[in-house]
C-alpha atoms as a PDB file:
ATOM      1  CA  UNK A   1     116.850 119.695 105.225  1.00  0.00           C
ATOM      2  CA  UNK A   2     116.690 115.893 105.010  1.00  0.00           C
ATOM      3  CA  UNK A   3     118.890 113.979 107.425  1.00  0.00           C
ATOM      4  CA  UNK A   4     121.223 111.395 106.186  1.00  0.00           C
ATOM      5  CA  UNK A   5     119.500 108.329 107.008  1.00  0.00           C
ATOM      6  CA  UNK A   6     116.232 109.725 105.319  1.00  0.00           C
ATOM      7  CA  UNK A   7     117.900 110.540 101.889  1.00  0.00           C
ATOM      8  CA  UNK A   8     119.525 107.006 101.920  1.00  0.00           C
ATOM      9  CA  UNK A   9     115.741 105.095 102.983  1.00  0.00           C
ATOM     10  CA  UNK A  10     114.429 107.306  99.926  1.00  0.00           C
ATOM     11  CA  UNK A  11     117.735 105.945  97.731  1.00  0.00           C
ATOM     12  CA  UNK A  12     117.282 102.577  98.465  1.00  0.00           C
ATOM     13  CA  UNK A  13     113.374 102.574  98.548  1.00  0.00           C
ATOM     14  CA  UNK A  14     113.728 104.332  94.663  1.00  0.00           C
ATOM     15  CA  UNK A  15     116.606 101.517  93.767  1.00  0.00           C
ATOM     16  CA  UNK A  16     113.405  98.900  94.788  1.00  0.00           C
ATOM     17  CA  UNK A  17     110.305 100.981  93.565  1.00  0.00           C
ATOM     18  CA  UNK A  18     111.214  99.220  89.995  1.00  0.00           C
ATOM     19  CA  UNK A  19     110.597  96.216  91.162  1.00  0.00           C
ATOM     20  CA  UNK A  20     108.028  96.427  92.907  1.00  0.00           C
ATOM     21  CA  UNK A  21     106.371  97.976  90.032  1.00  0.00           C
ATOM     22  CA  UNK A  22     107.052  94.780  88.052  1.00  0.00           C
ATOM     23  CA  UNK A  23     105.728  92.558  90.346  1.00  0.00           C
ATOM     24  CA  UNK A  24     102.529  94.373  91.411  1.00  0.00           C
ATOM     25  CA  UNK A  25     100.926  94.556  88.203  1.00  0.00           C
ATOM     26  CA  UNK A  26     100.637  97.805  88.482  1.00  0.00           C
ATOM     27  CA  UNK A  27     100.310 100.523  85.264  1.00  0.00           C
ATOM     28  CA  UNK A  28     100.359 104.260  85.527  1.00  0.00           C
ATOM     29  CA  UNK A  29      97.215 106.070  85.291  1.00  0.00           C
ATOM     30  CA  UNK A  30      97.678 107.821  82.019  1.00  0.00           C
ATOM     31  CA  UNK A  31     100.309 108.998  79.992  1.00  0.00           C
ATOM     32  CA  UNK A  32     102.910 111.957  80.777  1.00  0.00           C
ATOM     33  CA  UNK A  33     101.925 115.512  80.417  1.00  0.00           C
ATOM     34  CA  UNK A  34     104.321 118.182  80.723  1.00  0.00           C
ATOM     35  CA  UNK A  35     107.147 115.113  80.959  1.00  0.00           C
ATOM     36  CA  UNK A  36     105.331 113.881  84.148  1.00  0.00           C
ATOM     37  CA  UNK A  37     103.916 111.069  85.245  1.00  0.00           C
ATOM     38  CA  UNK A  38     100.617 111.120  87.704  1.00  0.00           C
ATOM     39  CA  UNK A  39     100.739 110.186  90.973  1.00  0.00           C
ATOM     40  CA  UNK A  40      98.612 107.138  90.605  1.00  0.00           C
ATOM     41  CA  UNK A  41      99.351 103.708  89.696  1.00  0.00           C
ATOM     42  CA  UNK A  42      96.346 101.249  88.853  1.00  0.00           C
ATOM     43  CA  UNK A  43      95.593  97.564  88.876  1.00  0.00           C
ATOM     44  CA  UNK A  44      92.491  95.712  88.112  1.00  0.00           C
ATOM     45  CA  UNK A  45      91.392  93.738  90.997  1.00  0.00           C
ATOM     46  CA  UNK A  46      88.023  91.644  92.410  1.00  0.00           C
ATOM     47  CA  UNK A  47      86.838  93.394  95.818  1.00  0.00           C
ATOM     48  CA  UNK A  48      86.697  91.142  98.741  1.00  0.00           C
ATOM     49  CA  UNK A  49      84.759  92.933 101.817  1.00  0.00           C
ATOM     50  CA  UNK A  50      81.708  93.040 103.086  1.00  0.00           C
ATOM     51  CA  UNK A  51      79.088  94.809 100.553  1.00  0.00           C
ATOM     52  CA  UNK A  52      79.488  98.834 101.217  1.00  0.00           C
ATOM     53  CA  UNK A  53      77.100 101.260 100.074  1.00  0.00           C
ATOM     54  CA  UNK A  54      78.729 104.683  98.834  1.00  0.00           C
ATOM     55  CA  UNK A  55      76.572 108.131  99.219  1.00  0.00           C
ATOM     56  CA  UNK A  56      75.558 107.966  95.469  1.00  0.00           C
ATOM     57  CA  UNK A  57      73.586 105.043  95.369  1.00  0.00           C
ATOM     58  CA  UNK A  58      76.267 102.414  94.434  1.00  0.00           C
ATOM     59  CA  UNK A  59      76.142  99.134  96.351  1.00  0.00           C
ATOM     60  CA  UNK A  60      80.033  97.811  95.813  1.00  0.00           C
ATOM     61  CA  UNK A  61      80.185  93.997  96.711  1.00  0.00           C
ATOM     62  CA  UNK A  62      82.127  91.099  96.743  1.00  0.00           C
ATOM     63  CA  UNK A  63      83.388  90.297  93.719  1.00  0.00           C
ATOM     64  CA  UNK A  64      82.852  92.910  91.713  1.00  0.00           C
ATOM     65  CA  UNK A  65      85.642  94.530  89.570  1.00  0.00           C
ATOM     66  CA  UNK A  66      87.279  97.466  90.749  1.00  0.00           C
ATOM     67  CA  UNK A  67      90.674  99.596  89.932  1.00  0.00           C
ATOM     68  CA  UNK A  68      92.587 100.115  92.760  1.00  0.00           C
ATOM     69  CA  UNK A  69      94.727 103.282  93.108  1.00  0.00           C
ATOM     70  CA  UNK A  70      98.190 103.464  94.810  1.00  0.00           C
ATOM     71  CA  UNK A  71      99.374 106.815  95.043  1.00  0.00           C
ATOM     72  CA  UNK A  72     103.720 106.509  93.329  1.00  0.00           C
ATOM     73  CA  UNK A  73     104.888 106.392  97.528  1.00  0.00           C
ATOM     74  CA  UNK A  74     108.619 106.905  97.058  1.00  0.00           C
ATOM     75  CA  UNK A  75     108.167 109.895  94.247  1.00  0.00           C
ATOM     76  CA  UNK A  76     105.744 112.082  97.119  1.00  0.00           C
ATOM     77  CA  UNK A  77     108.087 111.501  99.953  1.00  0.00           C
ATOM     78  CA  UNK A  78     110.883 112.875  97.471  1.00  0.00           C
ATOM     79  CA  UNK A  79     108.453 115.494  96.389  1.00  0.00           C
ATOM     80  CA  UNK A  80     107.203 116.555 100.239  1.00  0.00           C
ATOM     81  CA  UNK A  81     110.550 116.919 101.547  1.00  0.00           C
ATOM     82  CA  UNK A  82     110.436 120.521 100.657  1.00  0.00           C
ATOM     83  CA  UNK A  83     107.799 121.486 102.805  1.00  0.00           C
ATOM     84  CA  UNK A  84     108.059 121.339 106.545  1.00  0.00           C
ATOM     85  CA  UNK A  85     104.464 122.336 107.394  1.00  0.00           C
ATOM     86  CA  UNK A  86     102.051 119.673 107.770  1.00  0.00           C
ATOM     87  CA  UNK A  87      99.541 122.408 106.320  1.00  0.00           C
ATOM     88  CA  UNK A  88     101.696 122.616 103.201  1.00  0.00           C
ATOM     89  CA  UNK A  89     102.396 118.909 102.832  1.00  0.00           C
ATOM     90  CA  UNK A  90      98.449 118.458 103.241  1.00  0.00           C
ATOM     91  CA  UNK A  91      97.856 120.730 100.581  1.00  0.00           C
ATOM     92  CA  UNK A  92     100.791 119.243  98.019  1.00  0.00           C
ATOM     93  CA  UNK A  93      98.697 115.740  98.781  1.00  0.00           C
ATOM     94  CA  UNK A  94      95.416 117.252  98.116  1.00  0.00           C
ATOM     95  CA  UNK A  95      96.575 118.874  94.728  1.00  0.00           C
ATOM     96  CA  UNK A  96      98.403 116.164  93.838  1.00  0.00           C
ATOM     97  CA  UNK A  97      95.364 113.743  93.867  1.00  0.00           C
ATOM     98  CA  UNK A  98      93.027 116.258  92.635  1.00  0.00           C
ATOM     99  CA  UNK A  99      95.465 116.433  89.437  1.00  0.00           C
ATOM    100  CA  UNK A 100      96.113 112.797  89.418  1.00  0.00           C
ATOM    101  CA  UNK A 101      91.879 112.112  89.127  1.00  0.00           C
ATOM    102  CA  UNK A 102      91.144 113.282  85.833  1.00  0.00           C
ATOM    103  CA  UNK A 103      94.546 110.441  84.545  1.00  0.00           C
ATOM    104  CA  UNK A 104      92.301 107.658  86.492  1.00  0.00           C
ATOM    105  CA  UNK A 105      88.918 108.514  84.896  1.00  0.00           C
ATOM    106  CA  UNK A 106      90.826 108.626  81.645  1.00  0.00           C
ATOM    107  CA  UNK A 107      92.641 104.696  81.950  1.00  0.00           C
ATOM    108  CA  UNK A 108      89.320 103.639  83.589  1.00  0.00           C
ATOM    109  CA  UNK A 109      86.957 104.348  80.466  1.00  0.00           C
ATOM    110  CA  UNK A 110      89.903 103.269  77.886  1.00  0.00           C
ATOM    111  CA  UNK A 111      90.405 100.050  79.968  1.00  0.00           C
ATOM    112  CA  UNK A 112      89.500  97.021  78.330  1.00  0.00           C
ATOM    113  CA  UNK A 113      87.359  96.213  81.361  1.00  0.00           C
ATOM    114  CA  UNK A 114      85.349  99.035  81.953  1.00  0.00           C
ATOM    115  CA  UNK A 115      82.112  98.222  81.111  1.00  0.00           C
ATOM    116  CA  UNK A 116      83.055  95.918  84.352  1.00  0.00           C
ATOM    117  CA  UNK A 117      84.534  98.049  86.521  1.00  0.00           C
ATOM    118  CA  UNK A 118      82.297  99.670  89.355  1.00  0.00           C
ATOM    119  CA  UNK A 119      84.606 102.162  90.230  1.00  0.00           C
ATOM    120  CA  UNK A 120      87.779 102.837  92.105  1.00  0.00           C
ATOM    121  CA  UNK A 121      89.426 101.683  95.884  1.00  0.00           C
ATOM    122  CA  UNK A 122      92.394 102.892  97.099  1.00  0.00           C
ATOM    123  CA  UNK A 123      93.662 102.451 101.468  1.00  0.00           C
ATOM    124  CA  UNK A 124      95.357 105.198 103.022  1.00  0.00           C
ATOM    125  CA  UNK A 125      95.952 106.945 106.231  1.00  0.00           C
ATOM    126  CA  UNK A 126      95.727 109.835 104.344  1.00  0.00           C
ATOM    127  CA  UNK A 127      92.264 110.333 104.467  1.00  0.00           C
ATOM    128  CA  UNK A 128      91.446 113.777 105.351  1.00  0.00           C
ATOM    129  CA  UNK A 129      89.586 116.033 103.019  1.00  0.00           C
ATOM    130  CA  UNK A 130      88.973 112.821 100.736  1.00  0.00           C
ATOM    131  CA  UNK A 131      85.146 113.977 100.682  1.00  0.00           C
ATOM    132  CA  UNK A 132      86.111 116.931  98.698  1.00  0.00           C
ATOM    133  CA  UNK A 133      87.540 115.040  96.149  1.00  0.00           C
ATOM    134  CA  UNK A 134      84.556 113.238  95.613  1.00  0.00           C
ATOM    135  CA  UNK A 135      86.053 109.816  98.031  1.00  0.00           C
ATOM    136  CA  UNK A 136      84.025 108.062 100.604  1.00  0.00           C
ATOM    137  CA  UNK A 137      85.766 107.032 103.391  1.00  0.00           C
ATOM    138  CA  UNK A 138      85.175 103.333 104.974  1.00  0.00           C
ATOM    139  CA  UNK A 139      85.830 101.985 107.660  1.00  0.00           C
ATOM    140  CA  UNK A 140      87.693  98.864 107.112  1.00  0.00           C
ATOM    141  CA  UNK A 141      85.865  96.167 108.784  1.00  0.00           C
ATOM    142  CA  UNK A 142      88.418  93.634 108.830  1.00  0.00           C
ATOM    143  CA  UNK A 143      90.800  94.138 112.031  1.00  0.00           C
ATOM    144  CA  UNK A 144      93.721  91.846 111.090  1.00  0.00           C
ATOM    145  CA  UNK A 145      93.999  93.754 107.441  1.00  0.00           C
ATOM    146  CA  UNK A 146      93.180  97.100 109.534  1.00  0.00           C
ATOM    147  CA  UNK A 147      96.278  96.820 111.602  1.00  0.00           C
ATOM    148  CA  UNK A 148      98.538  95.510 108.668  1.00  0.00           C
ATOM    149  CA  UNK A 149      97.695  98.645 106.390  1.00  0.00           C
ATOM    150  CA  UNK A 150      98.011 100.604 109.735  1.00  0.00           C
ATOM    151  CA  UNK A 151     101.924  98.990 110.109  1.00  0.00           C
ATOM    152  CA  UNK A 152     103.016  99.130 106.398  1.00  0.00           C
ATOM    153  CA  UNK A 153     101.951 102.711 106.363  1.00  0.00           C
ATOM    154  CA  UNK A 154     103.663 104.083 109.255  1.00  0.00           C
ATOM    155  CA  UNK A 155     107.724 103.822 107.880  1.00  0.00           C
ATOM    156  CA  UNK A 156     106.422 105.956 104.968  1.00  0.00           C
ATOM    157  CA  UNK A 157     104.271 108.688 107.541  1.00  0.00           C
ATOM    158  CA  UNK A 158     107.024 108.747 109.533  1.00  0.00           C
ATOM    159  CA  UNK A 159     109.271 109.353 106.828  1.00  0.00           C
ATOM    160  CA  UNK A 160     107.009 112.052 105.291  1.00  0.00           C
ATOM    161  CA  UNK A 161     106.425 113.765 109.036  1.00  0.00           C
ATOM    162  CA  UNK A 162     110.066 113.865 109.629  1.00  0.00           C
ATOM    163  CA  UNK A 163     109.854 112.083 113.063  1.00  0.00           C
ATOM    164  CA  UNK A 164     108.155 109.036 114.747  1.00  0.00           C
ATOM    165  CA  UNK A 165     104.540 108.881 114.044  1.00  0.00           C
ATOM    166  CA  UNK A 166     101.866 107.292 116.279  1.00  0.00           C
ATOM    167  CA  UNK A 167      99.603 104.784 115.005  1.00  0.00           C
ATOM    168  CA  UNK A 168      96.595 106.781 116.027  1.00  0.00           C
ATOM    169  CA  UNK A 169      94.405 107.171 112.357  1.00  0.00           C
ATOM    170  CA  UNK A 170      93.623 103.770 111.089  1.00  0.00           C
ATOM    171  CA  UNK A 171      93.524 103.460 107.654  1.00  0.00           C
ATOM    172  CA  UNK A 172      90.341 103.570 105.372  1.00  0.00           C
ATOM    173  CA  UNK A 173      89.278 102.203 102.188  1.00  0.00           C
ATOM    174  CA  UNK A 174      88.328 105.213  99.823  1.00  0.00           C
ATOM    175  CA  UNK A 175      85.517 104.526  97.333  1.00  0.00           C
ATOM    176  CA  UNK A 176      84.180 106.339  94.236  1.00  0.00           C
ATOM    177  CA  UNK A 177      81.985 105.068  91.659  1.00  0.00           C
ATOM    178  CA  UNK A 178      82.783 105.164  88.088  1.00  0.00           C
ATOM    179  CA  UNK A 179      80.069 107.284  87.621  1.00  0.00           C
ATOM    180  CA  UNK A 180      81.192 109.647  90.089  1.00  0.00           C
ATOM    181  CA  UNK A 181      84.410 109.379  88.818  1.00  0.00           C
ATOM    182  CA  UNK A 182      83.552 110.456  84.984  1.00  0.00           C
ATOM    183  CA  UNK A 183      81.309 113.079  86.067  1.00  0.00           C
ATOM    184  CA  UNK A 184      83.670 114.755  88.374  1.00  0.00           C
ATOM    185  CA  UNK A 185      87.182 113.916  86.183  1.00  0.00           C
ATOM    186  CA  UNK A 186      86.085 112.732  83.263  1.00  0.00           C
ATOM    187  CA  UNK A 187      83.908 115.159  81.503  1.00  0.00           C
ATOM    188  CA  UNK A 188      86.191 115.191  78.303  1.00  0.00           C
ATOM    189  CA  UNK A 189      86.008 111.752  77.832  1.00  0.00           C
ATOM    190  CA  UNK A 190      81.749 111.683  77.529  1.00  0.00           C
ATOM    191  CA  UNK A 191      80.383 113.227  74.292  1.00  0.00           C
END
């Protein structure tokens, strides 16, 4: 059961969530199937870290055009307040992305960029399992941005774990190539 003060963080974080999707630039990854939306949002943006080398062969660096993935926060948090398990909310994450993939591949090779694009970066706490998915996980070199991904995630983690959370995983980038991407998501959209 949700306590009080959650349900009303949730409220008032869904009253903003419109905004903030205004202002971010952000577009959802594909259409709606079955009257749902993914779970991802998308923007377009120019990666600015050190040059990173992902496990098939891609060399992503600075500068080059990428599509970075937020997962839709305030809709999960809604979503994993049924479960109580940390197995089960683990799980409803995992499927969730897994599902949300194939929308992702599908705006990345419609996108008016994509011959461009190198492939995909998203920043989360969340980062177990990712390798499964086809993610690597980086280490984010950059201490000062480290520690303010770290501190903007923790309201939502604590929110989602249903008590105080310690900052003990630091955030990581999470990589794929397009490639990657298309072969793993996106095998519909190649003839």
């Amino acid at each position: 059961m949700r306590s009080k003060a959650t349900q009303w963080l949730l409220s008032v974080w869904g009253l903003m969530d419109p905004l903030y999707y205004a202002c971010s630039r952000l577009e959802y990854a594909g259409g709606k199937e079955n009257g749902c939306r993914s779970i991802f949002r998308v923007r377009l943006l120019r990666y600015k870290g050190e040059t990173i080398h992902l496990s098939d062969g891609t060399t992503i660096a600075a500068n080059d055009w990428l599509l970075k993935i937020h997962l839709h926060n305030v809709r999960l948090l809604c979503e994993l307040m049924q479960y109580r398990s940390d197995i089960q909310k683990g799980r409803y994450i995992f499927e969730q992305v897994k599902a949300g993939l194939p929308h992702v591949a599908h705006h990345l090779y419609h996108h008016e960029q994509s011959s461009r694009i190198k492939g995909i970066i998203g920043v989360t706490m969340l980062n177990k399992g990712c390798e499964r998915l086809g993610f690597d996980a980086i280490d984010i070199g950059n201490s000062f941005y480290r520690w303010f991904k770290m501190a903007s995630h923790w309201p939502m983690m604590t929110v989602a774990q249903h008590r105080l959370v310690p900052l003990v995983r630091p955030p990581k980038y999470l990589l794929m190539s397009k490639e990657k991407l298309f072969s793993l998501y996106g095998c519909h959209l190649i003839h």
